[in-house]
N, C-alpha and C. Protein backbone atom coordinates (compact mmCIF):
# COMPACT_ATOMS: atom_id res chain seq x y z
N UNK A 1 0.84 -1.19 0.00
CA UNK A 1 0.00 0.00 0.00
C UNK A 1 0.88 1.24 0.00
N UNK A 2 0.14 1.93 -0.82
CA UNK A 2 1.21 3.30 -0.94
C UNK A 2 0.43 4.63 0.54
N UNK A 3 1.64 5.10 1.11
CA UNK A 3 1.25 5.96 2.40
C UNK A 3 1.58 6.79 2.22
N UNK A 4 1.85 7.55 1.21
CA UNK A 4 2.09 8.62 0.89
C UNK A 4 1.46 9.55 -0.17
N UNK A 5 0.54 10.96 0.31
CA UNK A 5 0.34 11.31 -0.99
C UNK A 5 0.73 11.91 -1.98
N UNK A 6 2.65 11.84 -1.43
CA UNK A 6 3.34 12.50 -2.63
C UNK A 6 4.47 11.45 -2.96
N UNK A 7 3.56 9.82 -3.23
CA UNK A 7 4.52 8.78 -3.38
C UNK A 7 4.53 9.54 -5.02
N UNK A 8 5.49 8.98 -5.62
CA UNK A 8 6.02 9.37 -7.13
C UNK A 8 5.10 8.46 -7.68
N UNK A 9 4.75 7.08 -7.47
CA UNK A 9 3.70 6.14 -8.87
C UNK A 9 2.01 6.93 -8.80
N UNK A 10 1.90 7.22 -7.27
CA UNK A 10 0.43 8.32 -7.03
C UNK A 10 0.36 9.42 -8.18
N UNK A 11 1.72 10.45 -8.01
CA UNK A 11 1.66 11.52 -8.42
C UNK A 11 1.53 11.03 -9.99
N UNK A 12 2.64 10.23 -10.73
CA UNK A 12 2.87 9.58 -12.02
C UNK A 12 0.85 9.66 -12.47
N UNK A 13 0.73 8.31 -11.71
CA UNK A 13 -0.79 8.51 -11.94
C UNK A 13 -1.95 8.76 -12.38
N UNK A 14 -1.81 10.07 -11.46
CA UNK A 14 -2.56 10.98 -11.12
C UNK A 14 -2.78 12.44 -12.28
N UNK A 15 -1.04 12.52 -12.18
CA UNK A 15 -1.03 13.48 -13.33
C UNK A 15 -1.44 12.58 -15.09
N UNK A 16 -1.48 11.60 -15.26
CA UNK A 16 -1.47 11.29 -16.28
C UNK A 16 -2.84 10.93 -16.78
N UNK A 17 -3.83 10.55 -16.05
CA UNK A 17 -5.27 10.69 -15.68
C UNK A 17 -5.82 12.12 -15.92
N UNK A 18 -5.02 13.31 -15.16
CA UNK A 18 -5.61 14.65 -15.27
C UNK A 18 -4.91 14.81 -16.97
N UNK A 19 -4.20 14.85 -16.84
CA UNK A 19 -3.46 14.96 -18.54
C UNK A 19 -5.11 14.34 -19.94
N UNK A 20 -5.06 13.51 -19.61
CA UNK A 20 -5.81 12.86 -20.12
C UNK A 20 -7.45 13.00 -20.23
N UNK A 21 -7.98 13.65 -19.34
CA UNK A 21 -9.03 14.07 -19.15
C UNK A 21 -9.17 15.49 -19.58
N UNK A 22 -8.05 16.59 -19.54
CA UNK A 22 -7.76 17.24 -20.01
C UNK A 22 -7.88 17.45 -21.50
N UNK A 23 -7.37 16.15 -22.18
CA UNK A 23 -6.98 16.65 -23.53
C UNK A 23 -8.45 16.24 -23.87
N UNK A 24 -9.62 15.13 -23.21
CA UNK A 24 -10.78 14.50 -23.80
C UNK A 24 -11.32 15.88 -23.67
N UNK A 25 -11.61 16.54 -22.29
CA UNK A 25 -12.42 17.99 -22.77
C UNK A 25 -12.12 18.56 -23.34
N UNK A 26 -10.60 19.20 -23.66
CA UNK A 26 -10.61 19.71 -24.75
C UNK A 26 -11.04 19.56 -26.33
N UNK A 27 -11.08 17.97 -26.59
CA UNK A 27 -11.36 17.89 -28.11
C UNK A 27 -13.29 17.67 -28.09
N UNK A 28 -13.99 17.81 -26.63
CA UNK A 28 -15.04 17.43 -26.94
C UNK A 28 -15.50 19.20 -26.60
N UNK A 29 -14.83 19.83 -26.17
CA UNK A 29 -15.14 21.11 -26.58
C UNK A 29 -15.10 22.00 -28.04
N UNK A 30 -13.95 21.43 -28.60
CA UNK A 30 -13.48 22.01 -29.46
C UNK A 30 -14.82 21.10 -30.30
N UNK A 31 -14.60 20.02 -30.58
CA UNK A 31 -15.81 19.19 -31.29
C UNK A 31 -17.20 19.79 -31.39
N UNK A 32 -17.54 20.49 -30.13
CA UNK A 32 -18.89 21.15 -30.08
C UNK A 32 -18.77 22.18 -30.58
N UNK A 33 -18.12 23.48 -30.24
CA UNK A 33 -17.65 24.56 -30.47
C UNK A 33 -17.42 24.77 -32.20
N UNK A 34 -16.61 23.92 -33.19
CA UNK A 34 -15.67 24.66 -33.72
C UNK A 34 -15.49 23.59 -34.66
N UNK A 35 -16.00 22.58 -34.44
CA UNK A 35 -15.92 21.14 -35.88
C UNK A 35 -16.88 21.40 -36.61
N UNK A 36 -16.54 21.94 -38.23
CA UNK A 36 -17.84 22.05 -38.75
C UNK A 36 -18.55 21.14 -39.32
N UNK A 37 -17.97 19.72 -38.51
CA UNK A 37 -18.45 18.55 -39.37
C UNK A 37 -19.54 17.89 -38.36
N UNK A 38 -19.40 18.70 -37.25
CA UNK A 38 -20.11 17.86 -35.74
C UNK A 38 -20.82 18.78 -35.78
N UNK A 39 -20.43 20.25 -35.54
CA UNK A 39 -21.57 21.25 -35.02
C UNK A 39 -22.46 22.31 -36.54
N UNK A 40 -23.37 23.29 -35.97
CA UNK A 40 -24.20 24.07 -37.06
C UNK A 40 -23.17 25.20 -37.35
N UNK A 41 -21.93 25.29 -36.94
CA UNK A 41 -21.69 26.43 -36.94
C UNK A 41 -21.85 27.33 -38.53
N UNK A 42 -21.42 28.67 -38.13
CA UNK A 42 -21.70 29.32 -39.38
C UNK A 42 -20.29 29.80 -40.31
N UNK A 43 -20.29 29.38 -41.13
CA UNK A 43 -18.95 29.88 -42.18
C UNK A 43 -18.00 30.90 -41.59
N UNK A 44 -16.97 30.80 -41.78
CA UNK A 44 -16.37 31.93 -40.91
C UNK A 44 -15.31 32.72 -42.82
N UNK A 45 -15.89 33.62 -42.50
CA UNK A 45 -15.29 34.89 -43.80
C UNK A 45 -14.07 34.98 -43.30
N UNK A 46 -13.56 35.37 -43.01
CA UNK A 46 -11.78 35.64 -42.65
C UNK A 46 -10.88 34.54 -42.78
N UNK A 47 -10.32 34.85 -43.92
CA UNK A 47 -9.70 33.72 -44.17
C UNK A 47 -8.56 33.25 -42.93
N UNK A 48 -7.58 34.01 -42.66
CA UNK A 48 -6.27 33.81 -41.80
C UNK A 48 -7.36 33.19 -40.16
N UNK A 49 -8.25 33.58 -40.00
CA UNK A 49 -9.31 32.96 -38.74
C UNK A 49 -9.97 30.84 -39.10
N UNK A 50 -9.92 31.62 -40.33
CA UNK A 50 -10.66 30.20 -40.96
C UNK A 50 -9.54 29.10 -40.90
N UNK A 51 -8.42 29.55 -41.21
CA UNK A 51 -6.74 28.94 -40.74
C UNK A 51 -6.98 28.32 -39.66
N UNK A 52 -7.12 29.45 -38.79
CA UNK A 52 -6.37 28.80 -37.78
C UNK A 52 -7.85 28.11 -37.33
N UNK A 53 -8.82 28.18 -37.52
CA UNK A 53 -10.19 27.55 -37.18
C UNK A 53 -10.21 26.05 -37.55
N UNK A 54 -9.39 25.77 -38.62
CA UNK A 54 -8.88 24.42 -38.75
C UNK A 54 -8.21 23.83 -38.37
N UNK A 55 -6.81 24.90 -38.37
CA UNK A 55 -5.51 23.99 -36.96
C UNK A 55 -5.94 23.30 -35.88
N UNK A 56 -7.14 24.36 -35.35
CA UNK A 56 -7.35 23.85 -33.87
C UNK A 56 -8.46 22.59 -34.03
N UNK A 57 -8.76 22.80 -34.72
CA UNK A 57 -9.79 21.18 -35.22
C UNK A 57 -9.04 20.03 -35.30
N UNK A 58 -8.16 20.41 -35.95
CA UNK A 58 -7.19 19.40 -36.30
C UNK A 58 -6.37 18.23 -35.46
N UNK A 59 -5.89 19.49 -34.52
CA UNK A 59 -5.20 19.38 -33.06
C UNK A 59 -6.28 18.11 -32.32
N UNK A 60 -7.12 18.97 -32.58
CA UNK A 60 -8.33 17.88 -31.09
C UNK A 60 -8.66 16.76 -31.76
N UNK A 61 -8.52 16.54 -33.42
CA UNK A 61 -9.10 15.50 -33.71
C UNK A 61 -7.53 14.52 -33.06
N UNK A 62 -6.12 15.03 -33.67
CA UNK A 62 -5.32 14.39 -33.23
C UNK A 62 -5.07 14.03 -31.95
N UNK A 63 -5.63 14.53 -30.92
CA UNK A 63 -5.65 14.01 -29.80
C UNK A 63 -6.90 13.11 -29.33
N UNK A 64 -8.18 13.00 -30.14
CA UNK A 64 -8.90 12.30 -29.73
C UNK A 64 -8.31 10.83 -30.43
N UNK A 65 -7.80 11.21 -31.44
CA UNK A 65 -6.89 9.50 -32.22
C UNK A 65 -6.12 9.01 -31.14
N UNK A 66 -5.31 10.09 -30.45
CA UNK A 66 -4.39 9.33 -28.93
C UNK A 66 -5.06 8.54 -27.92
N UNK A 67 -6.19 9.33 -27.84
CA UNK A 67 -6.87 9.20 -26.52
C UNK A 67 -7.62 7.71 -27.17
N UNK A 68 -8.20 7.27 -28.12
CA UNK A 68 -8.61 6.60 -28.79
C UNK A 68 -7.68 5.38 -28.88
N UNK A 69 -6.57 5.28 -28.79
CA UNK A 69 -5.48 4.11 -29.18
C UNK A 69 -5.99 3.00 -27.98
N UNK A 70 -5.67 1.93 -28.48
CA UNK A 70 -6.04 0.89 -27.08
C UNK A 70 -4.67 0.76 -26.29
N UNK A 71 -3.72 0.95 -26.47
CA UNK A 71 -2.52 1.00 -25.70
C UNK A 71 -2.99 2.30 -24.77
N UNK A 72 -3.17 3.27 -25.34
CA UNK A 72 -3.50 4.38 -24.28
C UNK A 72 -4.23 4.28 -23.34
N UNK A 73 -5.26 3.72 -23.80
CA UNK A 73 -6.53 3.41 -22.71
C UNK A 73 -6.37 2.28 -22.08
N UNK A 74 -5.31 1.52 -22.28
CA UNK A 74 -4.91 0.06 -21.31
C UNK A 74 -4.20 0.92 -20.91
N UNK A 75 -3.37 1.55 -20.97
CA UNK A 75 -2.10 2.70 -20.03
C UNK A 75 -2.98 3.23 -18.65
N UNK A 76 -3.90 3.89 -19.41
CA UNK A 76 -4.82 4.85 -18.68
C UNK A 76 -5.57 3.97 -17.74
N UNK A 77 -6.23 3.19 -18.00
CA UNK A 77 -7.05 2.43 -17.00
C UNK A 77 -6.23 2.05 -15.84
N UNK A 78 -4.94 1.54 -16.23
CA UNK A 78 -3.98 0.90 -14.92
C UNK A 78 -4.00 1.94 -14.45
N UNK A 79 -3.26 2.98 -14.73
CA UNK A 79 -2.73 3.41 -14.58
C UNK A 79 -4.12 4.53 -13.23
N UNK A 80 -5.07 4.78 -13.54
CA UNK A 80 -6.34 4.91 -12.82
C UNK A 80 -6.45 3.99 -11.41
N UNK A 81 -6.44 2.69 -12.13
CA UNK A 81 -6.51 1.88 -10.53
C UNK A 81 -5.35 1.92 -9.80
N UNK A 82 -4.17 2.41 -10.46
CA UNK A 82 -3.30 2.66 -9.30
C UNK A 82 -3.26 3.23 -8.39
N UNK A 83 -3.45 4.70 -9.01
CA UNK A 83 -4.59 5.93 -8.28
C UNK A 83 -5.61 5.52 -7.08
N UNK A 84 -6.86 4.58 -8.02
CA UNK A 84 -7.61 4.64 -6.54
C UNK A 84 -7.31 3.67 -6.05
N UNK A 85 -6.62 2.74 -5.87
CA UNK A 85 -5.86 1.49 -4.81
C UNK A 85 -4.87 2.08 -4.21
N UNK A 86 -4.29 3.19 -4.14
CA UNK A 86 -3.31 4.23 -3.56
C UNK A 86 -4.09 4.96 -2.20
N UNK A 87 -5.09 5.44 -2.94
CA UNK A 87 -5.97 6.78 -2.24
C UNK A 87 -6.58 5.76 -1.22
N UNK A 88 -7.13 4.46 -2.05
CA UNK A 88 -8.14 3.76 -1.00
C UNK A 88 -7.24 2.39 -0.40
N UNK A 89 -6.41 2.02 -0.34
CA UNK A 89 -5.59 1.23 0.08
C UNK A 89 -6.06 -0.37 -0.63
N UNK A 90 -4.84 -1.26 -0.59
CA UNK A 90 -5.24 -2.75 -1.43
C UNK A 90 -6.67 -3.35 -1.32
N UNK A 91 -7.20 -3.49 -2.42
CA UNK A 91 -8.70 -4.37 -2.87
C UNK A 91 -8.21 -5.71 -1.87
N UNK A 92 -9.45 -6.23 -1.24
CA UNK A 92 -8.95 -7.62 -0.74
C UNK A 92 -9.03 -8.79 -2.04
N UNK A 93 -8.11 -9.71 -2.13
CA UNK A 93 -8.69 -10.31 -2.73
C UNK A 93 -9.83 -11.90 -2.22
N UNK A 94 -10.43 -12.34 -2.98
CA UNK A 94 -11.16 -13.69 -2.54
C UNK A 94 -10.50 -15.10 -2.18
């Protein structure tokens, strides 16, 4: 059992969970917001806006492909129960 809440595999974790949850709101914001393939939005006239109105689409789709990988999400899941078997101390087993 880990007794510490600034053991290094907690923090590892922990931050990589927030990392991760992080980047999902971001692309499911951006997805709502600003994908003109998901949302109604309306044409945007400015071209150098319309640029970068795509970069950032782009960005979130490439991070929802990360977040999407099954290595990631086998990473992520352990990497979760480490977290709460840390916070809440060893599952018994049967």
């Amino acid at each position: 059992m880990i007794t510490s809440a600034l053991d290094p595999k907690l923090l590892h974790a922990s931050t990589i969970t927030a990392l991760a949850t992080a980047l999902e709101r971001l692309v499911v914001r951006v997805t709502q917001d600003l994908d003109p393939d998901a949302s109604e939005g309306a044409e945007i006239d400015d071209p150098a806006w319309a640029a970068t109105h795509a970069k950032i689409v782009a960005v979130a789709r490439d991070c929802a492909v990360v977040l999407d990988n099954p290595t990631v999400v086998s990473t992520l899941l352990a990497d979760y129960a480490c977290a709460t078997e840390a916070a809440s101390g060893p599952v018994p087993s049967d």
